[in-house]
Protein backbone atom coordinates (compact mmCIF):
# COMPACT_ATOMS: atom_id res chain seq x y z
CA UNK A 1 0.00 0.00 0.00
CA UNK A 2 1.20 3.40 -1.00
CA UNK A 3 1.31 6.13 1.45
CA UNK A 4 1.00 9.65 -0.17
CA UNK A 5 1.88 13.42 2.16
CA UNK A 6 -0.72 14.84 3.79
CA UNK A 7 -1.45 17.63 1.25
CA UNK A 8 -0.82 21.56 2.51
CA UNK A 9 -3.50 23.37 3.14
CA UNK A 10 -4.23 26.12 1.33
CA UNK A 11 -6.91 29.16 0.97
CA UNK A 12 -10.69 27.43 0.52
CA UNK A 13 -12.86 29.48 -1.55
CA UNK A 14 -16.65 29.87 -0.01
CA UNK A 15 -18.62 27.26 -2.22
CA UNK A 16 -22.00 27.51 -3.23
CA UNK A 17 -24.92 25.08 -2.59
CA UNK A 18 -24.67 21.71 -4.18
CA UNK A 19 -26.44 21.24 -7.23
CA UNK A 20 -29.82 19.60 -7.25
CA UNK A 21 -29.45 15.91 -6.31
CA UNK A 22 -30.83 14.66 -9.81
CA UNK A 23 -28.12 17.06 -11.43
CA UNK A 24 -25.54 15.55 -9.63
CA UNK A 25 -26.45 11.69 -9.88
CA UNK A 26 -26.96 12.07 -13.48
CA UNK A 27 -23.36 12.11 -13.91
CA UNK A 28 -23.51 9.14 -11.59
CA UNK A 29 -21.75 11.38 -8.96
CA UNK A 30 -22.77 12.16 -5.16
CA UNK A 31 -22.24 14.87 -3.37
CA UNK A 32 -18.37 14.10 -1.89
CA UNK A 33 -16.85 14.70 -5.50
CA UNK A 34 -18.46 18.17 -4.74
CA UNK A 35 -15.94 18.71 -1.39
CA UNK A 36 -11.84 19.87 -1.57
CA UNK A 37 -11.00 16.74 0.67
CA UNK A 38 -12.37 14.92 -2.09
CA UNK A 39 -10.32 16.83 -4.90
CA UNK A 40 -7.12 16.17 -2.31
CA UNK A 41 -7.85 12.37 -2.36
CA UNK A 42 -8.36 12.63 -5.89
CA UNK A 43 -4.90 14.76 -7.03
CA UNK A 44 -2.31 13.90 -4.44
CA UNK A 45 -1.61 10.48 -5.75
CA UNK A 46 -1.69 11.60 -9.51
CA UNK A 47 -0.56 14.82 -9.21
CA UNK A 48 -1.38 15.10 -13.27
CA UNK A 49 -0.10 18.78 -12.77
CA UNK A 50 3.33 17.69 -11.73
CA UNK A 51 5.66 18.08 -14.39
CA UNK A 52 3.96 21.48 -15.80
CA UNK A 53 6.68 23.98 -15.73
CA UNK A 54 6.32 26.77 -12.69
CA UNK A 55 5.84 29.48 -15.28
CA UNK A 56 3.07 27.34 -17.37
CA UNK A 57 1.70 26.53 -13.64
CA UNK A 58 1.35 30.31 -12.82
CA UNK A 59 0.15 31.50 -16.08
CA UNK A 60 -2.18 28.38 -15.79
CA UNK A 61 -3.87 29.92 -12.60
CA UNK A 62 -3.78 33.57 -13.93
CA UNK A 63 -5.87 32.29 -16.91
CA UNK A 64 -8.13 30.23 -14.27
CA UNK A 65 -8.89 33.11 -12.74
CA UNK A 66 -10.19 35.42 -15.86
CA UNK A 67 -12.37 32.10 -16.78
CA UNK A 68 -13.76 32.15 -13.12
CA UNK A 69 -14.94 35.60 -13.45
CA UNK A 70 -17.14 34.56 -16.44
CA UNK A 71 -18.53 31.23 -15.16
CA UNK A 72 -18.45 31.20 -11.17
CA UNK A 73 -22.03 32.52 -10.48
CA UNK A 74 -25.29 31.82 -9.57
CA UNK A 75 -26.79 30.55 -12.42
CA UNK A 76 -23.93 27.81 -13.04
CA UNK A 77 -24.13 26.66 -9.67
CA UNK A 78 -26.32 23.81 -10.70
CA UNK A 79 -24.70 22.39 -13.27
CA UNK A 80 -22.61 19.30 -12.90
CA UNK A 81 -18.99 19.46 -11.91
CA UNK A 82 -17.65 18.19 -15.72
CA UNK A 83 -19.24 20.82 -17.52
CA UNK A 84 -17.04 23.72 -18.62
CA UNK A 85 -19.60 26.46 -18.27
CA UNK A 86 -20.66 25.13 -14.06
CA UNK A 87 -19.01 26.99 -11.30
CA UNK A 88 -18.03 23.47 -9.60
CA UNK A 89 -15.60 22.81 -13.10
CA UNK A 90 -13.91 25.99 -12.53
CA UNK A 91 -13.83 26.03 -8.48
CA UNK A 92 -12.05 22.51 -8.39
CA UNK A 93 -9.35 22.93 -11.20
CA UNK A 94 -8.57 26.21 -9.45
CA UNK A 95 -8.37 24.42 -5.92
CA UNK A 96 -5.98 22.17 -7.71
CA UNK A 97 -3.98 24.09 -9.70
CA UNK A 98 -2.92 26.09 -6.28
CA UNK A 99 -2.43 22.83 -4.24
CA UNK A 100 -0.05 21.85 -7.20
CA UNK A 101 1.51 25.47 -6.48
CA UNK A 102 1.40 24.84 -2.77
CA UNK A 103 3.02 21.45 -2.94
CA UNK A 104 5.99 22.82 -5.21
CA UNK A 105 6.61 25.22 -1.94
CA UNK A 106 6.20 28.05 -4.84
CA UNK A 107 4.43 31.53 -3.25
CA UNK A 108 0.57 31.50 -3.47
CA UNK A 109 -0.84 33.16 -6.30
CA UNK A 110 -2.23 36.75 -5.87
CA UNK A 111 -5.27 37.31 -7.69
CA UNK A 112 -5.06 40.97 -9.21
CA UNK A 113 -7.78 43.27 -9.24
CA UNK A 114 -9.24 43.92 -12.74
CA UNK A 115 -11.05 47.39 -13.46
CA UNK A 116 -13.03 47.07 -16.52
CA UNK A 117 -13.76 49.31 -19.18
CA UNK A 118 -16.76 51.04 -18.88
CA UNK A 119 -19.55 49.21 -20.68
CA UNK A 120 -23.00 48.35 -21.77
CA UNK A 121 -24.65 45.18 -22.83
CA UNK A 122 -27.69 46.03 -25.57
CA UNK A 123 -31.27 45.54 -24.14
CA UNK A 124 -31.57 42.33 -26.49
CA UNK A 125 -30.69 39.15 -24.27
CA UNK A 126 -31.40 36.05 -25.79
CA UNK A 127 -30.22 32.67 -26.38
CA UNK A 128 -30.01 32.55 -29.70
CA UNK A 129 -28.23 35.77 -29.70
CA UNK A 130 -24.96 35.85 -31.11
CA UNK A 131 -22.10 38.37 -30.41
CA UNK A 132 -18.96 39.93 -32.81
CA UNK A 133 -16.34 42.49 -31.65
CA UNK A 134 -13.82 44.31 -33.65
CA UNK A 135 -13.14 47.75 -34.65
CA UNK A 136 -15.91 49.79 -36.43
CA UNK A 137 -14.64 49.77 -39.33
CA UNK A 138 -15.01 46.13 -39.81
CA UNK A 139 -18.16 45.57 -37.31
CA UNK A 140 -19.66 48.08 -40.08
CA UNK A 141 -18.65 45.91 -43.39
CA UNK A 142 -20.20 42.79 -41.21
CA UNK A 143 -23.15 44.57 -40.40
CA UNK A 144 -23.61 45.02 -44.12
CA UNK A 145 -23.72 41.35 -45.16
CA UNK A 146 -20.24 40.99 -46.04
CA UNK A 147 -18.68 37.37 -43.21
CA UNK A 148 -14.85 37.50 -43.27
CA UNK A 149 -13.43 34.01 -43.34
CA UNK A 150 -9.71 33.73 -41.54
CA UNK A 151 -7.35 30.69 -42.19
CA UNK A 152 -7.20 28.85 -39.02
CA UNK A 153 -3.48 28.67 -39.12
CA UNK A 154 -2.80 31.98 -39.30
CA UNK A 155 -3.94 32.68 -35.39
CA UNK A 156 -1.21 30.88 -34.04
CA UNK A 157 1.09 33.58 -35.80
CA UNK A 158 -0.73 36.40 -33.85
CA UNK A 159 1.76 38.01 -31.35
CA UNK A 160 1.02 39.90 -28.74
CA UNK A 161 -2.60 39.42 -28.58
CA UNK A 162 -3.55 36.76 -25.68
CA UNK A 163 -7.20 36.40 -26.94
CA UNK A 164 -6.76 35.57 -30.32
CA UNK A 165 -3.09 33.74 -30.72
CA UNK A 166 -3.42 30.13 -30.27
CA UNK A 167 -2.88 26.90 -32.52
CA UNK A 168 -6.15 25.88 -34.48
CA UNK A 169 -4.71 23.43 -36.98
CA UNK A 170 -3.35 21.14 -34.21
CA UNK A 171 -4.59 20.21 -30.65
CA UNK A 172 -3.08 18.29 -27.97
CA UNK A 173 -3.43 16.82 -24.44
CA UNK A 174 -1.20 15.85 -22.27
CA UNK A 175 -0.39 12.07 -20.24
CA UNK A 176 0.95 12.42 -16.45
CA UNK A 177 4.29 11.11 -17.48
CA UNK A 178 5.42 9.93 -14.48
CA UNK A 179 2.34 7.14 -15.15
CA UNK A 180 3.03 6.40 -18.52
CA UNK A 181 5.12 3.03 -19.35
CA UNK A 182 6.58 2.86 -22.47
CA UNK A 183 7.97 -0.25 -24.63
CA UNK A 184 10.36 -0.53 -26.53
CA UNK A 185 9.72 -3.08 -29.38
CA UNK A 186 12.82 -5.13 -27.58
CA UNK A 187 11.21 -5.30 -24.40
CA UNK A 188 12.78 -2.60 -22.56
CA UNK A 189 11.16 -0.09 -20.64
CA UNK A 190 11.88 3.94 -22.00
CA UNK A 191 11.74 6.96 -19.39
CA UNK A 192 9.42 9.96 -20.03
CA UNK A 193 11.31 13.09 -19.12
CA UNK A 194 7.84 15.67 -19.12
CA UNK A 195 4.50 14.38 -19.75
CA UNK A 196 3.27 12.26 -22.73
CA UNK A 197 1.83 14.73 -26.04
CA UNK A 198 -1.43 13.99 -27.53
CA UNK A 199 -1.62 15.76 -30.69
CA UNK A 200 -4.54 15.40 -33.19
CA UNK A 201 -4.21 17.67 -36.25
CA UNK A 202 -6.36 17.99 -39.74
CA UNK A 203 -6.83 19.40 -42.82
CA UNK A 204 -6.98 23.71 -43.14
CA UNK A 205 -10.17 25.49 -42.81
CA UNK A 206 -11.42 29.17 -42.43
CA UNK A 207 -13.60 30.32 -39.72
CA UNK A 208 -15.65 33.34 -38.47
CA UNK A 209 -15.61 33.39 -34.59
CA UNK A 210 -18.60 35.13 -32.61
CA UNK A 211 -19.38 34.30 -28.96
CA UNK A 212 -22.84 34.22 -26.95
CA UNK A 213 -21.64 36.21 -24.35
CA UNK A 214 -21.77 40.08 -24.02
CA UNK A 215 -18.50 40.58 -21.75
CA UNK A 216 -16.78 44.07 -21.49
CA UNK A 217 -13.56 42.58 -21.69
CA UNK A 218 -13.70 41.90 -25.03
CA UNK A 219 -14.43 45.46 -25.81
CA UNK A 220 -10.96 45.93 -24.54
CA UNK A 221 -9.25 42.71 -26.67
CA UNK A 222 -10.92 42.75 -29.59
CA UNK A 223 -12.37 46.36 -30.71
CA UNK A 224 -15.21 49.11 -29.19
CA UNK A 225 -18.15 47.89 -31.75
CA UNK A 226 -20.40 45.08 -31.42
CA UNK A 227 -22.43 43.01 -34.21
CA UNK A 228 -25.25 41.47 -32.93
CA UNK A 229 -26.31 38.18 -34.71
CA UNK A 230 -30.41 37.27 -33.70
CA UNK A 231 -31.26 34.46 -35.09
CA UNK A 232 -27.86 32.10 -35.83
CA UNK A 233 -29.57 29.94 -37.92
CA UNK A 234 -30.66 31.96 -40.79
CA UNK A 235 -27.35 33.65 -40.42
CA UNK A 236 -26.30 30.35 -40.84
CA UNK A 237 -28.25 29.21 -43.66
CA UNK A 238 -27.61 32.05 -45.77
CA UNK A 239 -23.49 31.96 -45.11
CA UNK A 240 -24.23 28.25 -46.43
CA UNK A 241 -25.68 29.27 -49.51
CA UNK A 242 -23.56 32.03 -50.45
CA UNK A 243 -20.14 30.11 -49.39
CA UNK A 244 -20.56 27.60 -52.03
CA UNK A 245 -18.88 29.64 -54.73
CA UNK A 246 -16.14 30.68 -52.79
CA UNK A 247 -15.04 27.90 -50.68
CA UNK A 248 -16.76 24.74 -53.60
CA UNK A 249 -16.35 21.46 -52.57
CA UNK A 250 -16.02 22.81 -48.55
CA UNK A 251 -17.42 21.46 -45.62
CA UNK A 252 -19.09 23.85 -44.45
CA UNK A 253 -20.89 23.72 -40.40
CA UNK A 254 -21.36 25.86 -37.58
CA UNK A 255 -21.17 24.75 -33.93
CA UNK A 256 -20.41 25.77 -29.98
CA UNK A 257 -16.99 25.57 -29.21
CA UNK A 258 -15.58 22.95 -27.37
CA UNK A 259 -13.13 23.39 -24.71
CA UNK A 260 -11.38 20.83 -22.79
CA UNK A 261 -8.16 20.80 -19.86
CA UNK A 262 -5.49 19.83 -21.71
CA UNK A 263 -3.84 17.84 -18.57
CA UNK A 264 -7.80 16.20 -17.27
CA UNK A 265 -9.76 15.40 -19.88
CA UNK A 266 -13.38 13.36 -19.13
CA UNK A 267 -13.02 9.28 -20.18
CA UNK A 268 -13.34 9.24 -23.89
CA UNK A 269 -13.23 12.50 -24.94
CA UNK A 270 -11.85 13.11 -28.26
CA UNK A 271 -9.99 16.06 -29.77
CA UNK A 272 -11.37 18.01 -33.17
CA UNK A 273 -8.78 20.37 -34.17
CA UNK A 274 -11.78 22.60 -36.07
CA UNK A 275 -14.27 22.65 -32.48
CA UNK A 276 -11.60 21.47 -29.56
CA UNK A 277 -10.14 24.62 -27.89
CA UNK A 278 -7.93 25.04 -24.65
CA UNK A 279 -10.07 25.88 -22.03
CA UNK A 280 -7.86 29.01 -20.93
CA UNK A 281 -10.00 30.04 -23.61
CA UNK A 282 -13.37 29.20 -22.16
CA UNK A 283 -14.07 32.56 -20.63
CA UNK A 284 -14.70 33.68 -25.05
CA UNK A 285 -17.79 31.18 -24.98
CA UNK A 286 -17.09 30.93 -28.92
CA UNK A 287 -19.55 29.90 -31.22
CA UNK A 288 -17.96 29.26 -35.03
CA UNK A 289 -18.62 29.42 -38.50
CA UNK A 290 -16.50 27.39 -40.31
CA UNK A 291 -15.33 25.87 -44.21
CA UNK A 292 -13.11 22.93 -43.72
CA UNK A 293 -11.87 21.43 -46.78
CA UNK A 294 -11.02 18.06 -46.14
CA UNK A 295 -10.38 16.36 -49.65
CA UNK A 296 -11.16 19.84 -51.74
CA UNK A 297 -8.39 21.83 -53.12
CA UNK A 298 -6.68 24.38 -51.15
CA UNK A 299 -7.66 27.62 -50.84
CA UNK A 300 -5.24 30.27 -49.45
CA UNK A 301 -5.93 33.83 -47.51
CA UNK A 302 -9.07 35.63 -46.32
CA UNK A 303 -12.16 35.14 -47.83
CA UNK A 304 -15.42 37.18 -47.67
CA UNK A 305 -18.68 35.37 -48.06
CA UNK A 306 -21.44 38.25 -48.60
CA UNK A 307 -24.87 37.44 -47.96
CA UNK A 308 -26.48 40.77 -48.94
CA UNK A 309 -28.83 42.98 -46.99
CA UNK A 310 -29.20 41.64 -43.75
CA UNK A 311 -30.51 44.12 -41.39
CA UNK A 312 -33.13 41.86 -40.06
CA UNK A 313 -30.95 39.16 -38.95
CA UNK A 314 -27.99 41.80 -37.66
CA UNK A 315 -27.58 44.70 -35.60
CA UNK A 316 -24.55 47.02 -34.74
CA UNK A 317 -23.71 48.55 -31.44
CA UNK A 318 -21.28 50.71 -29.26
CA UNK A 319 -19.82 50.59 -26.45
CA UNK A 320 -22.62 51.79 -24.95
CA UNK A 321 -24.68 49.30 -26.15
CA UNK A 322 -26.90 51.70 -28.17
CA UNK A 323 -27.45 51.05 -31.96
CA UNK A 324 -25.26 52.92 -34.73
């Protein structure tokens, strides 16, 4: 039998009321996997965090704590703890990722103080409300009909912009390597310095990302001018329709974003470079449009898709949140 160190104690964040009992049995739970001595029992003798780098570790938490400002609230109390949008998902990989800290003897995290820019959601709240921001200029061409279509690969070349630079052609999880055997076709048994790499990778596509959530952050990241989408799938349909002459042979879909931890993923899930994203990224709630071209012929650079007048699908907004 294996005896593991008691685990340091560190800073427990108030948590909110359990979810409803039928919530949490669904996921053939109960209501321990809902309590940090539970997450203790659960990391300590993986410790799946372990051979993260301290600086990955860090920015790990910092980007924890932007997501748990978007989905630690009342109304995601009661969803289950494996869902990416429930408070519990966010609470325990945050407990975690600071008892990982904690264990390395590494200073607790401080949790800066944001002050947002000032502003205003519009008075149209609805669930099948989408959301675009960028600078007026282009939030103006949008508004007219006119659906810009980035290559996926060119976000990962994106410096020095945090909210849009990441790696869209290719995805990839990660193994705890100090529980990963490998064999070599001799017999012999190969160390893992680091942790194992996952990596799942396909065939180029171009996408058009919009998100369901008014946030007043991303008035600050991404431009002062909103596009309001309300109803997705006519916007849909009609992107469809007019796509087929510039992207023929495309697949063409449009779907929620999926995000998963790249070190804990749920039994069985699988990774889809076009919808799997990084959950640092969950706080963007990103809904996409997307060609993928699978066994069509390349096609290279940004591509506009217009759909023609279109003012009774889409709306424009500032800051404020009043119409332009």
């Amino acid at each position: 039998m294996t005896l593991y160190p008691a685990p340091p104690k560190i800073e427990r964040y108030p948590l909110p009321p359990l979810p409803p009992a039928e919530v949490v049995n669904s996921m053939n739970h109960n209501e321990v996997r809902y309590d940090p001595d539970f997450w203790n029992l659960e990391y300590v003798p993986r410790r799946w965090l372990e051979r993260v780098s301290d600086a990955e570790l860090v920015t790990r938490h910092r980007h924890m704590v932007r997501n748990m400002r978007t989905f630690v609230g009342p109304r995601r109390d009661i969803m289950p703890i494996w869902w990416p949008e429930s408070s519990w998902y966010w609470l325990r990989r945050d407990y975690i990722t600071r008892l990982e800290i904690a264990m390395r003897g590494l200073e607790p995290p401080i949790v800066p103080e944001v002050e947002l820019p000032p502003g205003s959601p519009p008075q149209v709240q609805h669930p099948n409300v989408l959301y675009r921001f960028g600078q007026r200029e282009h939030m103006l061409e949008l508004a007219s009909g006119r659906v810009r279509f980035t290559p996926a690969k060119s976000y990962q070349d994106i410096e020095n912009d945090e909210a849009r630079q990441d790696e869209e052609t290719a995805k990839h999880a990660y193994s705890a390597g100090q529980h990963v055997r490998v064999i070599l076709p001799d017999g012999r048994e190969t160390p893992i310095i680091g942790n194992l790499r996952t990596s799942v990778a396909g065939p180029g596509y171009h996408m058009a990302c919009f998100t369901r959530e008014w946030d007043v952050r991303f008035l600050q990241a991404f431009g002062d001018t909103c596009v309001m989408v309300h109803d997705i799938d006519e916007f849909a349909r009609r992107i469809g329709e007019a796509g087929k002459k510039v992207f023929p042979g495309w697949y063409w879909m449009d779907t929620n974003v999926e995000y998963f931890d790249p070190y804990e993923r749920p039994p069985g899930h699988r990774l889809r470079t076009a919808i799997s994203k990084d959950f640092l990224f969950a706080y963007q709630r990103e809904y996409r449009f997307f060609w993928d071209q699978l066994e069509a012929g390349p096609i290279n650079g940004v591509q506009y898709v217009d759909i023609g007048a279109c003012s009774d699908i889409l709306s424009i907004h500032a800051r404020d949140g009043n119409p332009l």
